[in-house]
C-alpha atoms as a PDB file:
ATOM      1  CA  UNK A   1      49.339 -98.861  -9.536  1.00  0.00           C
ATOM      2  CA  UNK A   2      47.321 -99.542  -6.696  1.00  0.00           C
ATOM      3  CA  UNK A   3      43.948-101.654  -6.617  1.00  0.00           C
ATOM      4  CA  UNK A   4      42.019 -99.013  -6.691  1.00  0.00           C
ATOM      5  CA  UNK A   5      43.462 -97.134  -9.120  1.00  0.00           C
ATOM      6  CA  UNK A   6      43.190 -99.717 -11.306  1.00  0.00           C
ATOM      7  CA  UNK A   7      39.122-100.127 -11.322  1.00  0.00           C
ATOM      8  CA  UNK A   8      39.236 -96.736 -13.113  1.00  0.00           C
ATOM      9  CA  UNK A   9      42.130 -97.305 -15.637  1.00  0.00           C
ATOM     10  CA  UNK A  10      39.933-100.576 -16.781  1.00  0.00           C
ATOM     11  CA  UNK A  11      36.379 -98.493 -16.520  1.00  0.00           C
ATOM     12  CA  UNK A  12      38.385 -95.836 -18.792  1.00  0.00           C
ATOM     13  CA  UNK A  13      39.828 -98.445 -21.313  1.00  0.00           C
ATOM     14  CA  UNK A  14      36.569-100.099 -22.033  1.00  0.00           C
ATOM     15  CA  UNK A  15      35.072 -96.828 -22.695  1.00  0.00           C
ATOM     16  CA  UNK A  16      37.432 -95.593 -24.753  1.00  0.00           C
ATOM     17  CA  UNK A  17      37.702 -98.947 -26.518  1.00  0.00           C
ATOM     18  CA  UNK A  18      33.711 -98.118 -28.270  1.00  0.00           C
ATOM     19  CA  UNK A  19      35.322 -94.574 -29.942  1.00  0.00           C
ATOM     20  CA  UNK A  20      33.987 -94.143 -33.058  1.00  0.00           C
ATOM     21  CA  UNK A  21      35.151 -91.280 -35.010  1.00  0.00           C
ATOM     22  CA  UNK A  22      38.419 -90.733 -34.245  1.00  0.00           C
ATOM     23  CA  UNK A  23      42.168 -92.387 -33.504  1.00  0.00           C
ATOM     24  CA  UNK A  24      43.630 -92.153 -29.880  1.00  0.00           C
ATOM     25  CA  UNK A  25      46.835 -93.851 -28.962  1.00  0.00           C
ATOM     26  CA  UNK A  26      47.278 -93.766 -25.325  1.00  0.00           C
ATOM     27  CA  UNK A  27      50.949 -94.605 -23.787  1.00  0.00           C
ATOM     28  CA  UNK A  28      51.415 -95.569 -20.332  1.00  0.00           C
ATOM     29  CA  UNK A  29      55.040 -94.878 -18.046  1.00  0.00           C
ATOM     30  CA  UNK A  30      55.747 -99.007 -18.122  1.00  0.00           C
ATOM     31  CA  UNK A  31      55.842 -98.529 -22.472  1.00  0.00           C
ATOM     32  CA  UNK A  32      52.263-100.027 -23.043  1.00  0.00           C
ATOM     33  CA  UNK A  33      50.626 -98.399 -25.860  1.00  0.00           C
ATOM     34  CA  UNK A  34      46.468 -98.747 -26.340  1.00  0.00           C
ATOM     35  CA  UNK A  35      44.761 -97.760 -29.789  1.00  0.00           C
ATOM     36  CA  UNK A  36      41.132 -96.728 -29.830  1.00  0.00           C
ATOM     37  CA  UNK A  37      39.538 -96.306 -32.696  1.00  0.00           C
ATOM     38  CA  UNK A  38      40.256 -95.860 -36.682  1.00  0.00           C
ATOM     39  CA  UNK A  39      43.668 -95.305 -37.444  1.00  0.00           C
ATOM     40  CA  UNK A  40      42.451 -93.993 -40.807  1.00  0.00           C
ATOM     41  CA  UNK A  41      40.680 -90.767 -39.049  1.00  0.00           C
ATOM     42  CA  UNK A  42      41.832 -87.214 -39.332  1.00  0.00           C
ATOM     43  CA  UNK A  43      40.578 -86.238 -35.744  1.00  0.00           C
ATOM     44  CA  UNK A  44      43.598 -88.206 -33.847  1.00  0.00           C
ATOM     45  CA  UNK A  45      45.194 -87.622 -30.625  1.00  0.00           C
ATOM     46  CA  UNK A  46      48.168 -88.885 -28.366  1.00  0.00           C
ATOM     47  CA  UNK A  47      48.485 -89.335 -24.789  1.00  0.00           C
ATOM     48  CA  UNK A  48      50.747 -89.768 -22.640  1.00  0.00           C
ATOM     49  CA  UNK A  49      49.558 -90.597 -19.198  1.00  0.00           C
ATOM     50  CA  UNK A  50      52.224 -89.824 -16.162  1.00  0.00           C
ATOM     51  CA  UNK A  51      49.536 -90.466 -12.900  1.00  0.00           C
ATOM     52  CA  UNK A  52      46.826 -93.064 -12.304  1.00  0.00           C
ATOM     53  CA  UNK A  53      44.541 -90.418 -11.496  1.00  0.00           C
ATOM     54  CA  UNK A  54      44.454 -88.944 -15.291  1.00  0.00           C
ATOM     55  CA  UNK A  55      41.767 -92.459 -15.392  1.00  0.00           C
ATOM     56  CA  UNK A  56      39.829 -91.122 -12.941  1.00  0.00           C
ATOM     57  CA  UNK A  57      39.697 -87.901 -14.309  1.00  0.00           C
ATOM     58  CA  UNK A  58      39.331 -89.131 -17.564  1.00  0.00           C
ATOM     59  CA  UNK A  59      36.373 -91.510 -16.611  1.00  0.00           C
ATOM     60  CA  UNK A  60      34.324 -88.747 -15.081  1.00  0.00           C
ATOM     61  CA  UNK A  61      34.701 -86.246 -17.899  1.00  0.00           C
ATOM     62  CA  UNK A  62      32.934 -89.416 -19.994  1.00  0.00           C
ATOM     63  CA  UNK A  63      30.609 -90.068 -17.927  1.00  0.00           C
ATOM     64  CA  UNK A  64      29.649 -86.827 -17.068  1.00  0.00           C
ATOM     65  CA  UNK A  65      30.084 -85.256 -20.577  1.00  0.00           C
ATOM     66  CA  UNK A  66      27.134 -83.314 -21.903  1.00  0.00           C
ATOM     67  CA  UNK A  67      26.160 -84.655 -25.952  1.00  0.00           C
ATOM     68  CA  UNK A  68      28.090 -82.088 -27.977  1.00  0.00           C
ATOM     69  CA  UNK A  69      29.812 -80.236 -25.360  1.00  0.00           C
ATOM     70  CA  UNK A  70      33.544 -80.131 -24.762  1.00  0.00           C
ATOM     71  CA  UNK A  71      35.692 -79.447 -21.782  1.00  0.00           C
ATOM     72  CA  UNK A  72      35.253 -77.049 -19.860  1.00  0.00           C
ATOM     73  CA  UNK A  73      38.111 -74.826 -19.068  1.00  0.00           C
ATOM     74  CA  UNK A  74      38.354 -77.079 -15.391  1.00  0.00           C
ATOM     75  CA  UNK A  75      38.476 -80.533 -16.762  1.00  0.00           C
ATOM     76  CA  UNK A  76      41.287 -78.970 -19.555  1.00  0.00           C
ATOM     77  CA  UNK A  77      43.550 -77.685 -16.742  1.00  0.00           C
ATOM     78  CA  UNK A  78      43.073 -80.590 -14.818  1.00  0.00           C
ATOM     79  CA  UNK A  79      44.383 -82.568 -17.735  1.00  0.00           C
ATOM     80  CA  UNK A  80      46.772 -80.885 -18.266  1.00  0.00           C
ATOM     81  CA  UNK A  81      48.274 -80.871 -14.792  1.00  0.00           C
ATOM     82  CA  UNK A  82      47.868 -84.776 -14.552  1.00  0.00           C
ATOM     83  CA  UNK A  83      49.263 -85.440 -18.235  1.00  0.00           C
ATOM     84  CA  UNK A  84      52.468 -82.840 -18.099  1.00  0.00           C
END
């Protein structure tokens, strides 16, 4: 991972670090493993990131996310292609 594609991965982490209502276990290629969350919670997801750029992605979906709104069908394919 590059410099630069690091400032995103951290921006993402801290984010994700203040979930609240919810469990997500993120793994990384090298084996490292990040919780977020309550462990406890029925709403729980795993993922499995394969490209640096699934932060970036991931960063501007948060930022840019609309209060009660979900993906759109863009950001959901884009995931997809950078997670699989």
């Amino acid at each position: 991972m590059t410099a630069i594609e690091s400032v995103p991965r951290r921006a993402a982490l801290s984010l994700l670090s203040r979930l609240r209502g919810g469990f997500v276990e993120l793994a990384e290629p090298d084996g490292r493993r990040f919780l977020f969350g309550d462990p406890k919670s029925e709403l729980a997801a795993r993922l499995e990131v394969r490209s640096p750029a699934f932060y970036r992605s991931l960063l501007v979906q948060i930022l840019f996310a609309k209060p009660g709104r979900s993906l759109d069908a863009t950001a959901r394919a884009s995931a997809t292609r950078l997670m699989g």
